[in-house]
N, C-alpha and C. Protein backbone atom coordinates (compact mmCIF):
# COMPACT_ATOMS: atom_id res chain seq x y z
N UNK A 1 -59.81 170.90 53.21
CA UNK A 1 -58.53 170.46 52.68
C UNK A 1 -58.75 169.97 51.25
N UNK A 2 -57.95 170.17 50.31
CA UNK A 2 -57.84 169.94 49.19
C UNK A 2 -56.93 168.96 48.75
N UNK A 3 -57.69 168.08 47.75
CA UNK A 3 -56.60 167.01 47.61
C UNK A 3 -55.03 167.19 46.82
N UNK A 4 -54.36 166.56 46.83
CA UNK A 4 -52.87 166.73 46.34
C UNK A 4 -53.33 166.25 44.31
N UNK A 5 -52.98 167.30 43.82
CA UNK A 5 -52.80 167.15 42.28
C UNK A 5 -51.25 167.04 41.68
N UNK A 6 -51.05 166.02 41.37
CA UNK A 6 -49.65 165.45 41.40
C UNK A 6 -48.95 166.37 40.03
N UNK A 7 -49.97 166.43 39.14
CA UNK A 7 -49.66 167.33 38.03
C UNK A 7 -49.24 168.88 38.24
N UNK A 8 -49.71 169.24 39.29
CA UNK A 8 -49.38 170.64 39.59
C UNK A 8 -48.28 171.35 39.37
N UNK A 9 -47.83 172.44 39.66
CA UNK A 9 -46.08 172.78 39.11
C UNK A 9 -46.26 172.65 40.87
N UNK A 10 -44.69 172.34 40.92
CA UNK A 10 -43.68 172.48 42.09
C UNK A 10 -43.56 173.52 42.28
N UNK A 11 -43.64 174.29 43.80
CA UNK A 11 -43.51 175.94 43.75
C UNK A 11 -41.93 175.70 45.10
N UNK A 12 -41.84 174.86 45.91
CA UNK A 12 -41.33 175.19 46.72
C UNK A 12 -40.94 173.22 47.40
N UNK A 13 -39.62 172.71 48.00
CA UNK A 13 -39.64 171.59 48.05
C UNK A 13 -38.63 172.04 50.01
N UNK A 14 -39.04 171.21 50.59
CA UNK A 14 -38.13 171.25 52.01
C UNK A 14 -38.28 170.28 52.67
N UNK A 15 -37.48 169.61 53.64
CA UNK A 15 -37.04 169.16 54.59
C UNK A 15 -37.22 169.20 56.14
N UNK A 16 -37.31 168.66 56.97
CA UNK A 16 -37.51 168.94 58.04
C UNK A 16 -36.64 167.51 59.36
N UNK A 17 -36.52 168.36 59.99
CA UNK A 17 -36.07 166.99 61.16
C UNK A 17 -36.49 167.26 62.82
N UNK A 18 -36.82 166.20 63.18
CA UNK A 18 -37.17 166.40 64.57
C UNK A 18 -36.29 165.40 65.64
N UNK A 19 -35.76 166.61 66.61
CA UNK A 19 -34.45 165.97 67.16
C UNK A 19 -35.31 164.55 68.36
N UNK A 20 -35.02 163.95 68.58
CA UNK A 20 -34.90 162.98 69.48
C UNK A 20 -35.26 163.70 71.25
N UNK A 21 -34.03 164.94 70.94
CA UNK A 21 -34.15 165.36 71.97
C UNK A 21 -33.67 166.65 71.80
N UNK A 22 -34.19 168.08 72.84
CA UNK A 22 -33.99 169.11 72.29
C UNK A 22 -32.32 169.35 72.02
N UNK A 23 -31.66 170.23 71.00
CA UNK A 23 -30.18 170.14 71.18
C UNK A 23 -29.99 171.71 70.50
N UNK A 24 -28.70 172.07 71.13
CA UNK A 24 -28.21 173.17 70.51
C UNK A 24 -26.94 172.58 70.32
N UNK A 25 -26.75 171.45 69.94
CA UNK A 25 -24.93 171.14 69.75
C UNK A 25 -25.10 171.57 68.03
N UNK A 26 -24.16 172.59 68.12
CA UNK A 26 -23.81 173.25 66.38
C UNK A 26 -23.52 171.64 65.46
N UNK A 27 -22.56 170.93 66.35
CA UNK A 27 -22.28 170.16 65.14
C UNK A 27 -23.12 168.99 64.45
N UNK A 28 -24.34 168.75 65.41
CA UNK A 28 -25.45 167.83 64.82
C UNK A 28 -26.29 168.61 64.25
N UNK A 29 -26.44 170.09 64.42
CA UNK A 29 -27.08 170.71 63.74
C UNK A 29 -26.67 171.15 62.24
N UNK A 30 -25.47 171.08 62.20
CA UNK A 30 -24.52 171.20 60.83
C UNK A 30 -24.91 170.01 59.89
N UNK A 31 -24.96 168.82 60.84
CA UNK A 31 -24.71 167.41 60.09
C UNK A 31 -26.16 167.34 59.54
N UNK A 32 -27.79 167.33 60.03
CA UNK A 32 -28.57 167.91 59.89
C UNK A 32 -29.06 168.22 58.68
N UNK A 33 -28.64 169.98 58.59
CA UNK A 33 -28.44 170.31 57.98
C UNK A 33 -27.50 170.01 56.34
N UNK A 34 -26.43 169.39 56.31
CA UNK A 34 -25.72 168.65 55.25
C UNK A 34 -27.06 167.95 54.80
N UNK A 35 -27.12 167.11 55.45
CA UNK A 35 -28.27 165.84 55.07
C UNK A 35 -29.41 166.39 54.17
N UNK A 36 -29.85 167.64 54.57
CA UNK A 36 -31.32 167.87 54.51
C UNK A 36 -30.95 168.59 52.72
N UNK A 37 -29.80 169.46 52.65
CA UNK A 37 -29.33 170.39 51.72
C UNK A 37 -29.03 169.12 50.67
N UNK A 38 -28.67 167.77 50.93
CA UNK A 38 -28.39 166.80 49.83
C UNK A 38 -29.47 166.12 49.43
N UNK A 39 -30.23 166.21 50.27
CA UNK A 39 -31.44 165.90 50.09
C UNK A 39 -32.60 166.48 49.05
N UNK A 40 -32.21 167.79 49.01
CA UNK A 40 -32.90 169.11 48.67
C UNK A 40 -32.13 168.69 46.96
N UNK A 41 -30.75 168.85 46.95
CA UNK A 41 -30.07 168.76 45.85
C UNK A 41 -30.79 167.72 44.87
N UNK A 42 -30.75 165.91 45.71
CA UNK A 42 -31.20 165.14 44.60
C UNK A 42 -32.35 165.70 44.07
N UNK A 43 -33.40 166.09 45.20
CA UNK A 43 -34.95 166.35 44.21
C UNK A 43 -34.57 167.56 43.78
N UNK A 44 -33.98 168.04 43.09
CA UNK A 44 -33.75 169.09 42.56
C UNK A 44 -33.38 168.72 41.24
N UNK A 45 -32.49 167.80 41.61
CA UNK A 45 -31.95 167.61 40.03
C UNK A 45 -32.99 166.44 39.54
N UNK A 46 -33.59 165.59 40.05
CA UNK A 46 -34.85 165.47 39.57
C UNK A 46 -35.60 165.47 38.60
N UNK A 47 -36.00 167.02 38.94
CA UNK A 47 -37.10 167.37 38.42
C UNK A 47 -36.47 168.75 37.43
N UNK A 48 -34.95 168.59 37.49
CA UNK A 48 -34.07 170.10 36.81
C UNK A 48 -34.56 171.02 36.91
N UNK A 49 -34.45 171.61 38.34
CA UNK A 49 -35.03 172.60 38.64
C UNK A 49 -33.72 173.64 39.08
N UNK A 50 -34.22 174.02 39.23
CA UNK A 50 -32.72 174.98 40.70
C UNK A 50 -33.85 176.43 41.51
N UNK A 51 -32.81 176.96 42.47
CA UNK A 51 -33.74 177.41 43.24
C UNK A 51 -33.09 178.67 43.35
N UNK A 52 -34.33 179.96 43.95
CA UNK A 52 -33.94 181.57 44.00
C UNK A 52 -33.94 181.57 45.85
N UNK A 53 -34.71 180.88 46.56
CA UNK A 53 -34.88 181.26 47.24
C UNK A 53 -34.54 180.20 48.61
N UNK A 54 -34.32 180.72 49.81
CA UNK A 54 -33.77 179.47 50.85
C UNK A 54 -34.64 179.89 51.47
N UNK A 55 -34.92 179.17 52.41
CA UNK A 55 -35.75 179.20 53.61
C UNK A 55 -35.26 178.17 55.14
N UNK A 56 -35.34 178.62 56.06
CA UNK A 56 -35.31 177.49 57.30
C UNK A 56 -36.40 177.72 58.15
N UNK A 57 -36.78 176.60 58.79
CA UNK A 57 -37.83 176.93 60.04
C UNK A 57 -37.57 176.22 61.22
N UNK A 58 -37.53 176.84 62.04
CA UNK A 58 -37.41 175.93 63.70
C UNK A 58 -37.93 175.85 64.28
N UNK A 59 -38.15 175.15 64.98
CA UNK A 59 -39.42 174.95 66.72
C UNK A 59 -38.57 174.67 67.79
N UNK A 60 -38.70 175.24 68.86
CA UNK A 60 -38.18 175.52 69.94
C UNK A 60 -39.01 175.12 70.79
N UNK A 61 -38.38 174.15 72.07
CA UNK A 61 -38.94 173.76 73.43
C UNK A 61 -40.02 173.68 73.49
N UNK A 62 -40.77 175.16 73.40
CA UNK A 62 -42.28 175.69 73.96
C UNK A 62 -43.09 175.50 72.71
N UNK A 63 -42.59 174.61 71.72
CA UNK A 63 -43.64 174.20 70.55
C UNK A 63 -43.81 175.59 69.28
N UNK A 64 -42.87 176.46 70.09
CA UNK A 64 -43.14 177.69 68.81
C UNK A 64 -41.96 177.88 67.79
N UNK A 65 -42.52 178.53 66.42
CA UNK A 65 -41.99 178.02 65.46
C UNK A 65 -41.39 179.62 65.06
N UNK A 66 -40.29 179.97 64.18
CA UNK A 66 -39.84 180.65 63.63
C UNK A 66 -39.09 180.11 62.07
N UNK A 67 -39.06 181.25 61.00
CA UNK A 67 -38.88 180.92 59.70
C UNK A 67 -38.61 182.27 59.25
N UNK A 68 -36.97 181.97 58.19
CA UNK A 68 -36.51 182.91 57.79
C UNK A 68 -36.33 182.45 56.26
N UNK A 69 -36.07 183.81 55.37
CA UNK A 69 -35.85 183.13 54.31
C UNK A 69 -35.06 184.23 53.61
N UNK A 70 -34.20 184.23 52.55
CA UNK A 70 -33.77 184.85 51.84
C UNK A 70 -33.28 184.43 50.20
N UNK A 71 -34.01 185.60 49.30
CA UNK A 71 -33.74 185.80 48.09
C UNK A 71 -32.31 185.72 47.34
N UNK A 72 -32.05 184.93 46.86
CA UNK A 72 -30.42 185.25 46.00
C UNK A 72 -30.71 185.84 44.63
N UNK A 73 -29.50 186.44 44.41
CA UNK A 73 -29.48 187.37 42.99
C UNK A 73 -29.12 185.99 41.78
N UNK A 74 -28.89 184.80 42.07
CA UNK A 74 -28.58 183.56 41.32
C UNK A 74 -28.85 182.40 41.84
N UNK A 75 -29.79 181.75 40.71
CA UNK A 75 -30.31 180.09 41.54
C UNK A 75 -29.27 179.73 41.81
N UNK A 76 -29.19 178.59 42.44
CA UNK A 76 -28.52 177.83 43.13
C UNK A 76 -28.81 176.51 43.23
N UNK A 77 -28.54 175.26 43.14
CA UNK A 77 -29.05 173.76 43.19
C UNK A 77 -27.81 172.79 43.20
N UNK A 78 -26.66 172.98 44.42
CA UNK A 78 -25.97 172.71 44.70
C UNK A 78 -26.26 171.97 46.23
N UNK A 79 -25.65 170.98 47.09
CA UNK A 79 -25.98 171.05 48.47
C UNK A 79 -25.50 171.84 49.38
N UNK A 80 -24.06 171.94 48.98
CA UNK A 80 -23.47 172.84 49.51
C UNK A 80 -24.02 174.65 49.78
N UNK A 81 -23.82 174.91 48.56
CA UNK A 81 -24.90 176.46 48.20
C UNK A 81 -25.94 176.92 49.31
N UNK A 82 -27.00 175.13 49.10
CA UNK A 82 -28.09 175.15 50.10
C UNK A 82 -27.97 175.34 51.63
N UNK A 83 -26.96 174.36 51.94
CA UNK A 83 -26.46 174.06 53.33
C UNK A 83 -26.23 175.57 53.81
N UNK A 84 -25.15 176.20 53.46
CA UNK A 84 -24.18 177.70 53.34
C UNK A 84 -25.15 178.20 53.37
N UNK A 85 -25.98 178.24 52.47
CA UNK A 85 -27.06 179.86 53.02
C UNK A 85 -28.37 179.85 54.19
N UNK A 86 -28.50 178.24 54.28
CA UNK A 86 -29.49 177.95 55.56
C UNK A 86 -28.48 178.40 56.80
N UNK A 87 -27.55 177.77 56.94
CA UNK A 87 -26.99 178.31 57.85
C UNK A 87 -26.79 179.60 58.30
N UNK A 88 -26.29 180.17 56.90
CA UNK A 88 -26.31 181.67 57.25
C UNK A 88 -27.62 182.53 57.66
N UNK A 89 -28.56 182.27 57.32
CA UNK A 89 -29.82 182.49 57.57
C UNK A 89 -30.60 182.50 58.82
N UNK A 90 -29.69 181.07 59.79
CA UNK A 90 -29.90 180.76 61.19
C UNK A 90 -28.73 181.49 62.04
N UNK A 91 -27.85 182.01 61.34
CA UNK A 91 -26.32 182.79 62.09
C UNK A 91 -27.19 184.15 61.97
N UNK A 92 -27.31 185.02 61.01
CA UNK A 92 -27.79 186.26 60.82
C UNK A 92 -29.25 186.51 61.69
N UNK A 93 -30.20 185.57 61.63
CA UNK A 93 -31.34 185.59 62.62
C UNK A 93 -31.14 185.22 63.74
N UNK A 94 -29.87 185.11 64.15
CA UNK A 94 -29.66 184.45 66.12
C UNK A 94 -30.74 183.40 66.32
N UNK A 95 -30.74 181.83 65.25
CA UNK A 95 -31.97 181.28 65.59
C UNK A 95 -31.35 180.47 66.29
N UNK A 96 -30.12 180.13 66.34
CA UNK A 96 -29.42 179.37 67.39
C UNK A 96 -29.00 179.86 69.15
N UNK A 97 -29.53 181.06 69.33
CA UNK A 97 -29.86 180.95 70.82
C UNK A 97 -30.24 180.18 71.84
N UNK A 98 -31.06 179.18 71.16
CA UNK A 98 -31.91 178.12 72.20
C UNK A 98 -31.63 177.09 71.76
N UNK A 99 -31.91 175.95 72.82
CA UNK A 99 -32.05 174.34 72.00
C UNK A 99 -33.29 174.06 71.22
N UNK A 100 -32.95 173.64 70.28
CA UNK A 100 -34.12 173.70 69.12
C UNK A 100 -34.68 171.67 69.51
N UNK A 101 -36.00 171.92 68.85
CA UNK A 101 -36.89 171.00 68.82
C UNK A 101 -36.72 170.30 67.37
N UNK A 102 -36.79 171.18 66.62
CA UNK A 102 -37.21 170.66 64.98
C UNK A 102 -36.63 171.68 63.75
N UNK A 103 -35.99 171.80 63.06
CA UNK A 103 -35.20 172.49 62.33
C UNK A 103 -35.62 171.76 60.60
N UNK A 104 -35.81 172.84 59.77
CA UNK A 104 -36.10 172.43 58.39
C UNK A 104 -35.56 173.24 57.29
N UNK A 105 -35.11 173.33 56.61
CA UNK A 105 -34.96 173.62 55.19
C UNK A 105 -35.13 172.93 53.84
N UNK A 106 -35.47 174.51 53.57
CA UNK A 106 -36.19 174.07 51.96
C UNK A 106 -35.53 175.41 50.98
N UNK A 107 -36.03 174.99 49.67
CA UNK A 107 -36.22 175.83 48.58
C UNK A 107 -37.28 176.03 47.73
N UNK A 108 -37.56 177.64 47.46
CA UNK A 108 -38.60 178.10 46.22
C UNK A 108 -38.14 178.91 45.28
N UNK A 109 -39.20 179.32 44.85
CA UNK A 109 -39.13 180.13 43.65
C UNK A 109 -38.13 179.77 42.41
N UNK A 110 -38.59 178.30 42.24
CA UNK A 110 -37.64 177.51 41.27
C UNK A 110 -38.20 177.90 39.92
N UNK A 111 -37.11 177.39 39.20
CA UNK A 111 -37.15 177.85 37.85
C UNK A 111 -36.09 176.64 36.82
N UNK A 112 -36.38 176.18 35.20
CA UNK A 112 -36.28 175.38 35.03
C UNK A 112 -34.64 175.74 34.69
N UNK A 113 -34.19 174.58 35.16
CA UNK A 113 -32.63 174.63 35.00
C UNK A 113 -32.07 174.75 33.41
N UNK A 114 -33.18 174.05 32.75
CA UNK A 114 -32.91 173.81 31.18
C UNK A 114 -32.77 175.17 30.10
N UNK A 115 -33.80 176.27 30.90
CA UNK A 115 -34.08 177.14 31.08
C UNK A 115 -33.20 178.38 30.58
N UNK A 116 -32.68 178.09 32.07
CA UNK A 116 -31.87 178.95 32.55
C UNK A 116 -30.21 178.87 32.04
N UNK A 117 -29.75 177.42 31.65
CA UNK A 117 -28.77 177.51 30.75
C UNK A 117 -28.84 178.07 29.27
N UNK A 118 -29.99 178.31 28.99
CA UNK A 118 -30.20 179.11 27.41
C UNK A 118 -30.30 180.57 27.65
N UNK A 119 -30.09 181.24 29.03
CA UNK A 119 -29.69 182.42 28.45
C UNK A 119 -27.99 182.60 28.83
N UNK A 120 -27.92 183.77 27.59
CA UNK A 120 -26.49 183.80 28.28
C UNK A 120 -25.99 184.81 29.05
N UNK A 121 -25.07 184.87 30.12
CA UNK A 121 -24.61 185.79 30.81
C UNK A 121 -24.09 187.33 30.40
N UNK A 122 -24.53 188.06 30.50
CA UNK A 122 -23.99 189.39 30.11
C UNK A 122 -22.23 189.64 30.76
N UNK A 123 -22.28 189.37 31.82
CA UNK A 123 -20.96 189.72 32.14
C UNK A 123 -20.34 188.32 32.84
């Protein structure tokens, strides 16, 4: 194991929660989720970053884990944005079939926000 170099660049920042008890109720999983995506937002703005890429990961009952992720054509560093596409991510992968154990989201493939307002849009 290698120690943590605080100087390093940031490649990727996420969240995670572990339920109390296993649950498939959508709406604590929504709430969750909110939390984790505002969460994601403050350290985001932070460090003025914004993000290309979402990711979620879950653990289920039997201790096993699954993780999806998808690319956007435009960062994003909103909570909402975040929330909306984790979700969609767990709707499109049927990861909500089972009662989940532990549910996480994050973001990568950041890029500097400061950045990214100096170019300008073609269309």
């Amino acid at each position: 194991m290698r120690p943590v170099d605080p100087t390093e660049e940031i490649k990727s920042i996420s969240c995670r929660i572990t339920f109390d008890d296993d649950t498939n109720d959508l709406v604590e999983i929504q709430r969750h989720m909110k939390q984790m995506a505002e969460e994601l937002e403050k350290r985001l703005e932070e460090i003025h970053m914004q993000a290309y890429t979402v990711h979620v990961m879950i653990r289920l009952p039997d201790f096993s884990s699954l993780s999806r992720q998808k690319t956007l054509h435009f960062p994003i560093k909103k909570a909402g944005d975040i929330q909306r596409n984790g979700i969609l991510l767990l709707q499109q992968h049927h990861l909500l079939t089972h009662p989940l154990r532990l549910i996480g989201l994050g973001i990568s493939k950041l890029e500097d926000q400061t950045q990214a307002q100096m170019l300008i849009p073609l269309f």
